[in-house]
C-alpha atoms as a PDB file:
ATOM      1  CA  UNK A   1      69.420 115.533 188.229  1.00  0.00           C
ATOM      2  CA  UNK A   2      69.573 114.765 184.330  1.00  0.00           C
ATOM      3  CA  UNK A   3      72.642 116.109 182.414  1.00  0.00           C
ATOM      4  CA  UNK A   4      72.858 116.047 178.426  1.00  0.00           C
ATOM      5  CA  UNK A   5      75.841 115.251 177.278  1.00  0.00           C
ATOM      6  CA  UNK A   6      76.644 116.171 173.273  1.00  0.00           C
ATOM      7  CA  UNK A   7      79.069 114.663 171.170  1.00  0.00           C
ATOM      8  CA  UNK A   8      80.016 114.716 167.805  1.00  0.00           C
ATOM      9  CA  UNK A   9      81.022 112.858 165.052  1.00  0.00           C
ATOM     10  CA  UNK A  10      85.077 113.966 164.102  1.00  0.00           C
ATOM     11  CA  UNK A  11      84.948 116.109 160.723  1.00  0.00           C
ATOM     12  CA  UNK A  12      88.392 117.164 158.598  1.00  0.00           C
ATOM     13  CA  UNK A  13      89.187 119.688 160.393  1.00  0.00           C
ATOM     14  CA  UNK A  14      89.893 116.738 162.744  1.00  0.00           C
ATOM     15  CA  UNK A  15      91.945 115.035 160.887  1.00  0.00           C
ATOM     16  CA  UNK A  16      95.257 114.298 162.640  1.00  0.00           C
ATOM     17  CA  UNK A  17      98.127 111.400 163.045  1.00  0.00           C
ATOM     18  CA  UNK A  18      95.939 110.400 165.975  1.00  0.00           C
ATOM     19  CA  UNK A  19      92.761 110.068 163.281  1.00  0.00           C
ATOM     20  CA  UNK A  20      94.603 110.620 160.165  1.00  0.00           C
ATOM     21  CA  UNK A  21      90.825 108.912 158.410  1.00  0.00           C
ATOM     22  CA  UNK A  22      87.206 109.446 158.356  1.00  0.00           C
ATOM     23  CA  UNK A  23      85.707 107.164 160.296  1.00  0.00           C
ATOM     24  CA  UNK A  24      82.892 104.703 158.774  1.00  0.00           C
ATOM     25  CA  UNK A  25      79.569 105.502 160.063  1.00  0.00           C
ATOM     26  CA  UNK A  26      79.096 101.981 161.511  1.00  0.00           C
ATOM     27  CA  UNK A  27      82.579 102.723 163.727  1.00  0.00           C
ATOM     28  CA  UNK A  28      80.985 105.908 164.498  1.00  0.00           C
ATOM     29  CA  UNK A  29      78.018 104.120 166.027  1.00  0.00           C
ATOM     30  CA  UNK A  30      79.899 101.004 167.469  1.00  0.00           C
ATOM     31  CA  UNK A  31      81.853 103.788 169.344  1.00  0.00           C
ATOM     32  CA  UNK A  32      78.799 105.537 170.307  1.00  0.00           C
ATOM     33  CA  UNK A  33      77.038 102.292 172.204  1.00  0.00           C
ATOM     34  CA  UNK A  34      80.390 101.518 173.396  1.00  0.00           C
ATOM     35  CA  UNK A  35      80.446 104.951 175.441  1.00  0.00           C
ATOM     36  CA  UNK A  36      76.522 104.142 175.978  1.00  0.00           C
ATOM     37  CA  UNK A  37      77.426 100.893 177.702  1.00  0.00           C
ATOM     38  CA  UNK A  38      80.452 102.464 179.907  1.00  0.00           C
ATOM     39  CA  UNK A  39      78.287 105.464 181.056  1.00  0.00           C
ATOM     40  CA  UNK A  40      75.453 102.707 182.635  1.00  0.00           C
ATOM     41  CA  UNK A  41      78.204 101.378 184.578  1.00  0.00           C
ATOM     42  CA  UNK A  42      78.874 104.755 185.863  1.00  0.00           C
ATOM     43  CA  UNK A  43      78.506 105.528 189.981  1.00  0.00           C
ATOM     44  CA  UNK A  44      77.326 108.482 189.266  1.00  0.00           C
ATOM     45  CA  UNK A  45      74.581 107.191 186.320  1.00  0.00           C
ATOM     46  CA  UNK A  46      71.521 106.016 187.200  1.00  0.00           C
ATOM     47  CA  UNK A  47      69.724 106.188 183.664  1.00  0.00           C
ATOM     48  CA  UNK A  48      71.073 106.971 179.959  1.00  0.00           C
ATOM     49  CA  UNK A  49      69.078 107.646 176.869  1.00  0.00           C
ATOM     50  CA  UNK A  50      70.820 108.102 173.339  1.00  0.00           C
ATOM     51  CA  UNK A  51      69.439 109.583 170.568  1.00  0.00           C
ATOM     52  CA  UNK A  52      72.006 109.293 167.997  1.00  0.00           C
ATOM     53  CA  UNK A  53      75.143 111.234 169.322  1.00  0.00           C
ATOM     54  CA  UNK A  54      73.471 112.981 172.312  1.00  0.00           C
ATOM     55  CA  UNK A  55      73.219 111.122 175.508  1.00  0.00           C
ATOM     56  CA  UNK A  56      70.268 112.048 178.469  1.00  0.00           C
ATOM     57  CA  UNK A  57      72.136 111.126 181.315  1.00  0.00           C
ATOM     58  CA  UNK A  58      70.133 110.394 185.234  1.00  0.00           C
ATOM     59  CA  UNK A  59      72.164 111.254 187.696  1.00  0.00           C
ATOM     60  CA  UNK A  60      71.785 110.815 191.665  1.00  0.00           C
ATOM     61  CA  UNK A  61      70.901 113.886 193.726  1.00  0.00           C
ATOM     62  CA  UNK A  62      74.373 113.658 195.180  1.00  0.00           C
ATOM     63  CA  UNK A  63      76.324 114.127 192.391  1.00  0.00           C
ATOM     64  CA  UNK A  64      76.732 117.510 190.912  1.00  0.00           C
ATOM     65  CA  UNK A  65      77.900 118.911 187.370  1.00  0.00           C
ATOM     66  CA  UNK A  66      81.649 118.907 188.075  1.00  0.00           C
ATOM     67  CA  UNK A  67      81.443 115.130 189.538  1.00  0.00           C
ATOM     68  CA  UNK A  68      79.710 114.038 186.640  1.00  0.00           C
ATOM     69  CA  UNK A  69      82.187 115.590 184.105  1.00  0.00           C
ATOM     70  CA  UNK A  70      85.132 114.111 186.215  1.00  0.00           C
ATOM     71  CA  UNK A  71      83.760 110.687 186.056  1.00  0.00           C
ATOM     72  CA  UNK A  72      83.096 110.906 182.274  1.00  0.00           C
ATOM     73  CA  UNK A  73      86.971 112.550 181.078  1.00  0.00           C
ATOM     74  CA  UNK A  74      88.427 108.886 181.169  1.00  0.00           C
ATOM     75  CA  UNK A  75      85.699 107.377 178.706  1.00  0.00           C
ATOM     76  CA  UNK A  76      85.909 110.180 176.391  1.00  0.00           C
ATOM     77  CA  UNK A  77      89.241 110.292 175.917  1.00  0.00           C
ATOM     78  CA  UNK A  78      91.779 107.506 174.770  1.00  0.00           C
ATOM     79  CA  UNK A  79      90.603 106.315 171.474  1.00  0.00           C
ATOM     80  CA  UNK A  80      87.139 107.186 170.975  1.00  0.00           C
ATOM     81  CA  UNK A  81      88.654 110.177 169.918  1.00  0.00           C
ATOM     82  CA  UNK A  82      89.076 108.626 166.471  1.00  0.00           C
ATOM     83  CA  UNK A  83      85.543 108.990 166.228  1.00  0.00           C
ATOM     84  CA  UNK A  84      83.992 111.475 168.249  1.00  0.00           C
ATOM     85  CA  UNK A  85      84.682 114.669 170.065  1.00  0.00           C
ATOM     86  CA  UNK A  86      83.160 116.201 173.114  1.00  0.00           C
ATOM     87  CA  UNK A  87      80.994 119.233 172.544  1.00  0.00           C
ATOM     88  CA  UNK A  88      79.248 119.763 175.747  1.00  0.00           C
ATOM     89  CA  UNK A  89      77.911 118.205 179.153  1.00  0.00           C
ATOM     90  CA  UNK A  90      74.873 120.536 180.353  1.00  0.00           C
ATOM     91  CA  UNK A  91      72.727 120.271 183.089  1.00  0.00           C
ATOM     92  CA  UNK A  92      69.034 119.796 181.880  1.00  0.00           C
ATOM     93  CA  UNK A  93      66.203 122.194 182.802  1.00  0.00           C
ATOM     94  CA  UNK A  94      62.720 120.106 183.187  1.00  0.00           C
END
């Protein structure tokens, strides 16, 4: 299975106390091959490929969508939310 997983960089309409700044664009990218790095040590991950802020993600037969998304919630949250957001986790169609 390959899933693509979107993020995106935090804009002002993100601003909060929890990211009260714009991030720099070289903590935007230091963030984004830090969650690079976590997902290859991922069960459920046998390949990733990044192309700026969207990850191609190779998953095993047995794991589905939902077990997948589960595994990812802890790596995307915390403080990488300073600098990116979630936008979507999709199943790819070959």
């Amino acid at each position: 299975m390959t899933y693509v997983l979107t993020l995106r960089r935090i804009d002002q309409a993100d601003l909060s106390r929890a990211a009260p700044f714009m991030p720099e664009d070289e903590e935007v990218e230091t963030c984004l091959q830090s969650i690079e790095s976590e997902l290859n040590s991922l069960a459920s991950i046998t390949e990733v490929k990044r192309e700026g802020a969207v990850f191609c993600l190779g998953s095993s037969p047995e794991f589905n969508l939902e077990q997948v998304r589960k595994e990812l919630k802890p790596i995307l949250s915390g403080s990488v939310t300073e600098f990116v957001r979630f936008v979507s986790l999709e199943r790819s169609i070959p």
